[in-house]
C-alpha atoms as a PDB file:
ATOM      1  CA  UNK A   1       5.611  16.500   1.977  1.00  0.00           C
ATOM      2  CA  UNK A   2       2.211  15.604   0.396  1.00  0.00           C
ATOM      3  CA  UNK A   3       0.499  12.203   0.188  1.00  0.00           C
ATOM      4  CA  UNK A   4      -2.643  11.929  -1.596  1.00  0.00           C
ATOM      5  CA  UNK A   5      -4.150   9.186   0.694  1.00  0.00           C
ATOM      6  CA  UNK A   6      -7.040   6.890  -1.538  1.00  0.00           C
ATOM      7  CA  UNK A   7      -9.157   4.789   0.660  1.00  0.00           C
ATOM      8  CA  UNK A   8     -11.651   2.399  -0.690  1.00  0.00           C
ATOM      9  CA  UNK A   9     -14.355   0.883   0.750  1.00  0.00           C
ATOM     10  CA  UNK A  10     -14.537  -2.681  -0.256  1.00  0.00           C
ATOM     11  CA  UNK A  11     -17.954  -4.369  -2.675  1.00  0.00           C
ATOM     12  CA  UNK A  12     -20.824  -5.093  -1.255  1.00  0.00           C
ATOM     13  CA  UNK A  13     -20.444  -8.845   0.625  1.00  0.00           C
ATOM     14  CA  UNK A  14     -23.306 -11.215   1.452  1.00  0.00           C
ATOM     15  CA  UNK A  15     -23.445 -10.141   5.012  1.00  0.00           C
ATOM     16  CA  UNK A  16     -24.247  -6.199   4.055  1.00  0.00           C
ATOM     17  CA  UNK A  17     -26.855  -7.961   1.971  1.00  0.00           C
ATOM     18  CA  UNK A  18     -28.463  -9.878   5.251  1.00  0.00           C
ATOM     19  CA  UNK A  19     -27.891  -6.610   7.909  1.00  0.00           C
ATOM     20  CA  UNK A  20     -25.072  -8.519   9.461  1.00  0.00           C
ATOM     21  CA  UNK A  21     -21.795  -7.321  11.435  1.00  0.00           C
ATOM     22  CA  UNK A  22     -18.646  -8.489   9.596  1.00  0.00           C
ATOM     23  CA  UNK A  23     -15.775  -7.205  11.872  1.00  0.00           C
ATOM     24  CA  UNK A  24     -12.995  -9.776  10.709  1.00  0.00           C
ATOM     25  CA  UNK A  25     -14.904 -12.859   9.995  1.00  0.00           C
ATOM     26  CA  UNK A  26     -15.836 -12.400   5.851  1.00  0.00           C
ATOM     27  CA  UNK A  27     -18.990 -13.413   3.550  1.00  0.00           C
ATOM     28  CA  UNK A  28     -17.282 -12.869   0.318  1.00  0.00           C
ATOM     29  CA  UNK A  29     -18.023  -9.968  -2.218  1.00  0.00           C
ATOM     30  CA  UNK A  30     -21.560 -10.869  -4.262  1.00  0.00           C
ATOM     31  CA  UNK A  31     -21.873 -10.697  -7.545  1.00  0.00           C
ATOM     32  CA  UNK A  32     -23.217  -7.101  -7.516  1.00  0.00           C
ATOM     33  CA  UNK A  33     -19.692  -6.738  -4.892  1.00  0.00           C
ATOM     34  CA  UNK A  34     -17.583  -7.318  -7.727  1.00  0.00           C
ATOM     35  CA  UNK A  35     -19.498  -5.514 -10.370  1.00  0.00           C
ATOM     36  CA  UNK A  36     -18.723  -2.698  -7.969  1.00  0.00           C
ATOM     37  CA  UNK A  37     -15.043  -2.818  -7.779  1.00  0.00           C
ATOM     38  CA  UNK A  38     -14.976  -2.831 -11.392  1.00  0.00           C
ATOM     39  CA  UNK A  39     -16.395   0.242 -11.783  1.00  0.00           C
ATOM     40  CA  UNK A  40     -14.508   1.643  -8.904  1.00  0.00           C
ATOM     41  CA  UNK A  41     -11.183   0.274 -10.387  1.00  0.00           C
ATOM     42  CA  UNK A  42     -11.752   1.874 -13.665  1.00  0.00           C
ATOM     43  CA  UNK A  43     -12.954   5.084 -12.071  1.00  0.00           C
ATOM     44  CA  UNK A  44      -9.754   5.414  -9.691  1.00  0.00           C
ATOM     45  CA  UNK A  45      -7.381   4.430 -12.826  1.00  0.00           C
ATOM     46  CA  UNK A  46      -9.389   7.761 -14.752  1.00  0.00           C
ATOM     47  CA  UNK A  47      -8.924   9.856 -11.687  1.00  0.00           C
ATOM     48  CA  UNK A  48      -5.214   8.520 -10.080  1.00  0.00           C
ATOM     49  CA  UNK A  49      -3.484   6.585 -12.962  1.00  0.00           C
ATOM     50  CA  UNK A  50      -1.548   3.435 -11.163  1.00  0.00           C
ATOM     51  CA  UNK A  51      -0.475   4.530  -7.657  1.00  0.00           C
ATOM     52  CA  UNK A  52       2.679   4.853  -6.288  1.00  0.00           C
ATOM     53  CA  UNK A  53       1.736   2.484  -3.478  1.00  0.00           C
ATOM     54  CA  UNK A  54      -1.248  -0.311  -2.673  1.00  0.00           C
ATOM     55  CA  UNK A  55      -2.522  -1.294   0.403  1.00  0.00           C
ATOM     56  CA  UNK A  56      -5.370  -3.652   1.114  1.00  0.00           C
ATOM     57  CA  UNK A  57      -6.704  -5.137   4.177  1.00  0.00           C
ATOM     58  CA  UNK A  58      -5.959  -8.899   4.019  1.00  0.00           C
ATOM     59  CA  UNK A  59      -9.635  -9.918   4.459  1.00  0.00           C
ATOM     60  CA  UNK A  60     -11.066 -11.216   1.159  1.00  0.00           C
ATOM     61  CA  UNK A  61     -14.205  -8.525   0.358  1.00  0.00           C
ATOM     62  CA  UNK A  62     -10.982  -5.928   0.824  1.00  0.00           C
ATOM     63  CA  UNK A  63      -8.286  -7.898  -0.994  1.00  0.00           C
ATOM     64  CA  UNK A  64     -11.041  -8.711  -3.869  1.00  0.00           C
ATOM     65  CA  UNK A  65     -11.756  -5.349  -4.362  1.00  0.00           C
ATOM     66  CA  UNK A  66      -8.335  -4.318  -4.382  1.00  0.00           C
ATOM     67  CA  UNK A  67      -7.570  -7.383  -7.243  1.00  0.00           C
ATOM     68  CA  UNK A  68     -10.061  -5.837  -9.780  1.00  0.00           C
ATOM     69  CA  UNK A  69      -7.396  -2.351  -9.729  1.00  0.00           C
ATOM     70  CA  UNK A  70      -4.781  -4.589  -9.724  1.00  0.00           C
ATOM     71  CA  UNK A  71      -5.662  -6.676 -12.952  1.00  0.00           C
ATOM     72  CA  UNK A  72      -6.715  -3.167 -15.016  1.00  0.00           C
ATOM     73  CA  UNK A  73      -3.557  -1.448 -14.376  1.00  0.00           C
ATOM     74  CA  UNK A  74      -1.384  -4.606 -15.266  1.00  0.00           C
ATOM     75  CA  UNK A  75      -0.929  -6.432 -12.080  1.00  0.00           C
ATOM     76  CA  UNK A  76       0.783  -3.706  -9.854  1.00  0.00           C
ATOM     77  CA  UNK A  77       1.391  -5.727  -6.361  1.00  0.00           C
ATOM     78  CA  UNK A  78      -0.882  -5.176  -3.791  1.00  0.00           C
ATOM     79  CA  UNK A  79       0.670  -4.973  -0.329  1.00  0.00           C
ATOM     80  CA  UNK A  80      -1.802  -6.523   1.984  1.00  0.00           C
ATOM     81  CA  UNK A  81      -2.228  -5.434   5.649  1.00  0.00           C
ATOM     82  CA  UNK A  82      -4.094  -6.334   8.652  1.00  0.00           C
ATOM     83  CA  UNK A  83      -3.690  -3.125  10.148  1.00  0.00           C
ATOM     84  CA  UNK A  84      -6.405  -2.643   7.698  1.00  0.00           C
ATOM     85  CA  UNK A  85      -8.921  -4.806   8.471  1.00  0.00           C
ATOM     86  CA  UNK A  86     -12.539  -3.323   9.952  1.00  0.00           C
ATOM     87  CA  UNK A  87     -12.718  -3.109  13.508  1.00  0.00           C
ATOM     88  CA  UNK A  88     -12.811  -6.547  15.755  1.00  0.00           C
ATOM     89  CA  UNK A  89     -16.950  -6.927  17.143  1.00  0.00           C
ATOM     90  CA  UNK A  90     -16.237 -10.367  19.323  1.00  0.00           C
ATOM     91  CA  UNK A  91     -19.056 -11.938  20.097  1.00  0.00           C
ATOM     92  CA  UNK A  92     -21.448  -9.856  17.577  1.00  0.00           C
ATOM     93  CA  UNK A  93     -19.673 -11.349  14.037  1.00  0.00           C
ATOM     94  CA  UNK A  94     -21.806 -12.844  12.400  1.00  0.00           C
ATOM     95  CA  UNK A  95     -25.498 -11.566  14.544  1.00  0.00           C
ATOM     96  CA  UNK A  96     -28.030  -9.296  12.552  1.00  0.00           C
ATOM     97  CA  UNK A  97     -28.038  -5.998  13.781  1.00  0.00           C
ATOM     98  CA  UNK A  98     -31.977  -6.733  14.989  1.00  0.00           C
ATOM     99  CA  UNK A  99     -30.208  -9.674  17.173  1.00  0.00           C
ATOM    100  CA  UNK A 100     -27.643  -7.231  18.183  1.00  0.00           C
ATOM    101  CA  UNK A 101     -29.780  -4.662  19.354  1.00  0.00           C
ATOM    102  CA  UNK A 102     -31.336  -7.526  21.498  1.00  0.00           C
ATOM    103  CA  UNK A 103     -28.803  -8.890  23.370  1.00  0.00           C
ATOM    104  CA  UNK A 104     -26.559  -5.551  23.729  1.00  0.00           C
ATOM    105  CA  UNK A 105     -28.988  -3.154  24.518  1.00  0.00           C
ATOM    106  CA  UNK A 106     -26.863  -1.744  27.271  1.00  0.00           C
ATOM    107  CA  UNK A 107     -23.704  -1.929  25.466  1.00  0.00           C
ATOM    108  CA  UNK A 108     -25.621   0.147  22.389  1.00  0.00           C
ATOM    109  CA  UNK A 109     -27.297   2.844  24.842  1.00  0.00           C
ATOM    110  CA  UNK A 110     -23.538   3.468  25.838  1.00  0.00           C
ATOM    111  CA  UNK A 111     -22.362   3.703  22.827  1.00  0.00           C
ATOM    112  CA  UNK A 112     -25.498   6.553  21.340  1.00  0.00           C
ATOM    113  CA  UNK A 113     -24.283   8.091  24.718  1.00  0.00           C
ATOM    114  CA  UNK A 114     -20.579   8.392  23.313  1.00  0.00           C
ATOM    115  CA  UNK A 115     -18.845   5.793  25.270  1.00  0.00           C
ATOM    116  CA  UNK A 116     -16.095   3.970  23.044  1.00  0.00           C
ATOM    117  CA  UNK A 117     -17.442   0.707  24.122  1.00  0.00           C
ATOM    118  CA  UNK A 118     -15.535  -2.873  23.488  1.00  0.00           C
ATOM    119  CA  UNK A 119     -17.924  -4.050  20.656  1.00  0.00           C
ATOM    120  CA  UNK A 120     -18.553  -7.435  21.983  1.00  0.00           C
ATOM    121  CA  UNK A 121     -15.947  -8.009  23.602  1.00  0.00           C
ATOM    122  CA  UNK A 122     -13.850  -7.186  20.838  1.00  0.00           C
ATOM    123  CA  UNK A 123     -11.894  -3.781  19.916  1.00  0.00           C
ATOM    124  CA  UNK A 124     -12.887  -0.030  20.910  1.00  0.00           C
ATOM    125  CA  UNK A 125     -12.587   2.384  17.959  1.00  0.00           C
ATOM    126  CA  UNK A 126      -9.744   4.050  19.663  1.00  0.00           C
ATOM    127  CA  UNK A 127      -7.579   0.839  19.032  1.00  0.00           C
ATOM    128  CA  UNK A 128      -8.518   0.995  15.567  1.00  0.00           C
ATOM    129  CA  UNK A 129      -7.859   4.472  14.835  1.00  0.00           C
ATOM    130  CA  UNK A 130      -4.329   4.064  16.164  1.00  0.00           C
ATOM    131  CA  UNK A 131      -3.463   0.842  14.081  1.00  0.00           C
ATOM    132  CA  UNK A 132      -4.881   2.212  11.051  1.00  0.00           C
ATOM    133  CA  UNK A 133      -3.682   5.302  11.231  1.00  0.00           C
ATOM    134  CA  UNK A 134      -0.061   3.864  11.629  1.00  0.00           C
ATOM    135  CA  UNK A 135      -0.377   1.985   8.586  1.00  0.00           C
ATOM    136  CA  UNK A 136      -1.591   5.163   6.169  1.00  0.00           C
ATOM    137  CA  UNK A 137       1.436   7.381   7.886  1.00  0.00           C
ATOM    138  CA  UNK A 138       4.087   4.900   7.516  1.00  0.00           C
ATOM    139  CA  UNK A 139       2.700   4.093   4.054  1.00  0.00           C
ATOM    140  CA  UNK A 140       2.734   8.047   3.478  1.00  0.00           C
ATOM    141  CA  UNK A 141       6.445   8.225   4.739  1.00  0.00           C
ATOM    142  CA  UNK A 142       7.527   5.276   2.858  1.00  0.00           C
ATOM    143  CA  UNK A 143       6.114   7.150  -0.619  1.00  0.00           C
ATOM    144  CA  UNK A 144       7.643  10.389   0.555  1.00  0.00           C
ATOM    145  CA  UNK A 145       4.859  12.498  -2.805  1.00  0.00           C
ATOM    146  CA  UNK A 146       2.848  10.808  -4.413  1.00  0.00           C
ATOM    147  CA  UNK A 147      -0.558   8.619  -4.234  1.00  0.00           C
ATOM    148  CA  UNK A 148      -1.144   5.894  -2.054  1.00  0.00           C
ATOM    149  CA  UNK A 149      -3.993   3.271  -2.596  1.00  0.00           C
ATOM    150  CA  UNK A 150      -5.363   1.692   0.365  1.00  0.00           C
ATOM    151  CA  UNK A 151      -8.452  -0.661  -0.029  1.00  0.00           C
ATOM    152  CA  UNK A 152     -10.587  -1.297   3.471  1.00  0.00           C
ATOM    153  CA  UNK A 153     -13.572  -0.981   5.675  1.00  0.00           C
ATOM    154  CA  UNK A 154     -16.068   1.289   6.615  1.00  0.00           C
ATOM    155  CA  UNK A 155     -14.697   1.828  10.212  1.00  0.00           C
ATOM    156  CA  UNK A 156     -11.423   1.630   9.105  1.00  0.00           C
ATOM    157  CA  UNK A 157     -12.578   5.029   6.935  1.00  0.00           C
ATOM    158  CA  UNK A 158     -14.216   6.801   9.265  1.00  0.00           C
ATOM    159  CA  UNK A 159     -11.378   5.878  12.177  1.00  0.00           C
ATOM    160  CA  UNK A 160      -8.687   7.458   8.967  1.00  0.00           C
ATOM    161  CA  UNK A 161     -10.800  10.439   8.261  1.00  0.00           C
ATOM    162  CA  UNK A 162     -11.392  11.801  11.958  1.00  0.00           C
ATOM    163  CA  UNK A 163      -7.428  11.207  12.296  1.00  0.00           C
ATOM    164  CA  UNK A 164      -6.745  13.530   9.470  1.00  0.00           C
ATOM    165  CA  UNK A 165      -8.705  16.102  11.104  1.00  0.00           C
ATOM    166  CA  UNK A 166      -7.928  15.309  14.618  1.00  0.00           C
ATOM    167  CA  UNK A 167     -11.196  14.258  15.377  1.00  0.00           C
ATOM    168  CA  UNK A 168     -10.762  12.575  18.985  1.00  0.00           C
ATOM    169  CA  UNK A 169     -12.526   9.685  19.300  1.00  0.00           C
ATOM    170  CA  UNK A 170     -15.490   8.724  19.279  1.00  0.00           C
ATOM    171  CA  UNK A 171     -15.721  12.027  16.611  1.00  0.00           C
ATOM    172  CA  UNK A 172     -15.804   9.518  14.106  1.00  0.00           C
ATOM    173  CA  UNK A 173     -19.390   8.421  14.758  1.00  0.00           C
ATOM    174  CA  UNK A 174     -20.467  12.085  12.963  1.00  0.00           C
ATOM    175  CA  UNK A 175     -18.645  10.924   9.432  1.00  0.00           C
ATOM    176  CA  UNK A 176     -21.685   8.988   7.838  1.00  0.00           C
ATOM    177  CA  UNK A 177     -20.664   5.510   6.961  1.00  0.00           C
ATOM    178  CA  UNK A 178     -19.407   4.999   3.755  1.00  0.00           C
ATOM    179  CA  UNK A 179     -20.787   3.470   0.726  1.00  0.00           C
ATOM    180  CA  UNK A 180     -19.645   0.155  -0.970  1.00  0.00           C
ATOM    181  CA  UNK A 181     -17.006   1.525  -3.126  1.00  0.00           C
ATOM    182  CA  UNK A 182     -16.590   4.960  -2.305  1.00  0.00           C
ATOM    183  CA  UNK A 183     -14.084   7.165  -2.022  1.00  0.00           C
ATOM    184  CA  UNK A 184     -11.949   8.939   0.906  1.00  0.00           C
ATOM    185  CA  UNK A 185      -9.468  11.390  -0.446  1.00  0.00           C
ATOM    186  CA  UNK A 186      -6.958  12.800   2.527  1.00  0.00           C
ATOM    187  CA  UNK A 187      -4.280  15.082   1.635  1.00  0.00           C
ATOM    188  CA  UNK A 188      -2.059  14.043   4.340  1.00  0.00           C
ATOM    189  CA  UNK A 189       0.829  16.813   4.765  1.00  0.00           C
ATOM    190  CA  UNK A 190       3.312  14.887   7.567  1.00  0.00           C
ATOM    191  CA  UNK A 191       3.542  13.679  11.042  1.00  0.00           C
ATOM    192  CA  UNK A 192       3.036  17.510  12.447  1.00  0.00           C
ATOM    193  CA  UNK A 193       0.889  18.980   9.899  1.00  0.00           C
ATOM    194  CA  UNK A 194      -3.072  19.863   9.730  1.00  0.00           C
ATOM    195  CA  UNK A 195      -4.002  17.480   6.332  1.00  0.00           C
ATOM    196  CA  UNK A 196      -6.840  18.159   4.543  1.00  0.00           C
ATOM    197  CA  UNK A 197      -9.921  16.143   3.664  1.00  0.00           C
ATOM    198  CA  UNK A 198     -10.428  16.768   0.241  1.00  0.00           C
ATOM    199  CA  UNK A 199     -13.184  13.821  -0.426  1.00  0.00           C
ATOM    200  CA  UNK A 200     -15.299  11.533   2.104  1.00  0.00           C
ATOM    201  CA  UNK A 201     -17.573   8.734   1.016  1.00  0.00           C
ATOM    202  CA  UNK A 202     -17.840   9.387  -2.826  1.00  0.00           C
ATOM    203  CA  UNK A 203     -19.932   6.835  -4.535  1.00  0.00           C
ATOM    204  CA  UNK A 204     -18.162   5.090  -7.521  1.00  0.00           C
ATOM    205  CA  UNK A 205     -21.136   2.316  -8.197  1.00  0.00           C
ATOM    206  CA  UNK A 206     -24.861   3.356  -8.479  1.00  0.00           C
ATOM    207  CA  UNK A 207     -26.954   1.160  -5.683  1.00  0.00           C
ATOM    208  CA  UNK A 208     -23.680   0.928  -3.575  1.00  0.00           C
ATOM    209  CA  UNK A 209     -25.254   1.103   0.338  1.00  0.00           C
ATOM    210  CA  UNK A 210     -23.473   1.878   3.562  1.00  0.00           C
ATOM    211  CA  UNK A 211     -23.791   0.174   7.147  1.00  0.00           C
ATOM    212  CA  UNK A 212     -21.887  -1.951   9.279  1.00  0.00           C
ATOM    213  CA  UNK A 213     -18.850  -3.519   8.244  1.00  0.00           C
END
């Protein structure tokens, strides 16, 4: 068995714009957010054709981005997912990073230490490796060969990509945090097999910027 696995960092939002954690609140995609999954549609139809399956986070910047491959390849359905979505960061949705830094501090120290911390009060990003990476390897078995699309979050991309290579966790805070738009190609081979990481964090939109999700 081989998967190609495509993941797809959503368009820039308003909140990347101010420095601000997302986790699963949303700002909306800007207008430079949905210049950016044009061009990332039309590069992924050049490079992949339509895929055999589509995933998207159910949160809007994801689902957005996700709509502009959609509409170019003819309106293939998009399955949408919440197993997708960026990791949970409680009490910090919504706080600059600056404000963050503030009121954290301790929490933050732990985490440059390595310590898979509760992100303010919300998830660790042990639970979101494990519900992410359920979704891609179900959505792999389901396809059986083929490609499968799956628009979603910086986290959720770094989480995927230290899976594939069985990172443990917190490995995935050495994978640099992808770019609005990029691309994450995994090879995944099955449930028992070493996959391959053929592509992390390729930019599809010039200006595209990482950060916090």
């Amino acid at each position: 068995m081989s998967v190609r696995l495509v993941l797809v960092r959503h368009g820039e939002s308003a909140w990347n714009i101010e420095g601000r954690y997302q986790g699963q609140a949303d700002s909306g995609l800007t207008e430079r957010g949905r210049s950016q999954a044009e061009v990332a549609a039309a590069t992924l139809v050049d490079r992949f054709g339509t895929a055999d399956l589509v995933l998207a986070s159910d949160l809007p910047r994801a689902r957005d981005t996700a709509a502009a491959y959609a509409a170019r390849i003819g309106g293939v359905p998009v399955r949408e997912d919440a197993r997708l979505r960026e990791i949970n960061v409680g009490d910090w949705t919504g706080r600059t990073f600056a404000e963050v830094a503030e009121a954290y501090a301790e929490e933050l120290v732990a985490f440059e230490r390595g310590v898979d911390v509760r992100r303010g009060g919300g998830e660790t990003f042990a639970e979101l490796r494990e519900r992410v990476w359920a979704c891609l390897t179900e959505a792999a078995a389901e396809v059986g060969s083929g490609t499968v699309l799956a628009f979603a979050h910086g986290g959720s991309i770094r989480v995927a990509a230290a899976a594939a290579l069985r990172v443990p966790t917190p490995g995935q805070r050495n994978f640099a945090p992808p770019v609005n738009c990029s691309l994450t190609v995994i090879d995944y081979r099955g449930a028992d097999a070493t996959h391959a990481l053929v592509a992390y964090n390729l930019p599809t939109a010039a200006g595209a910027t990482g950060g916090a999700d």
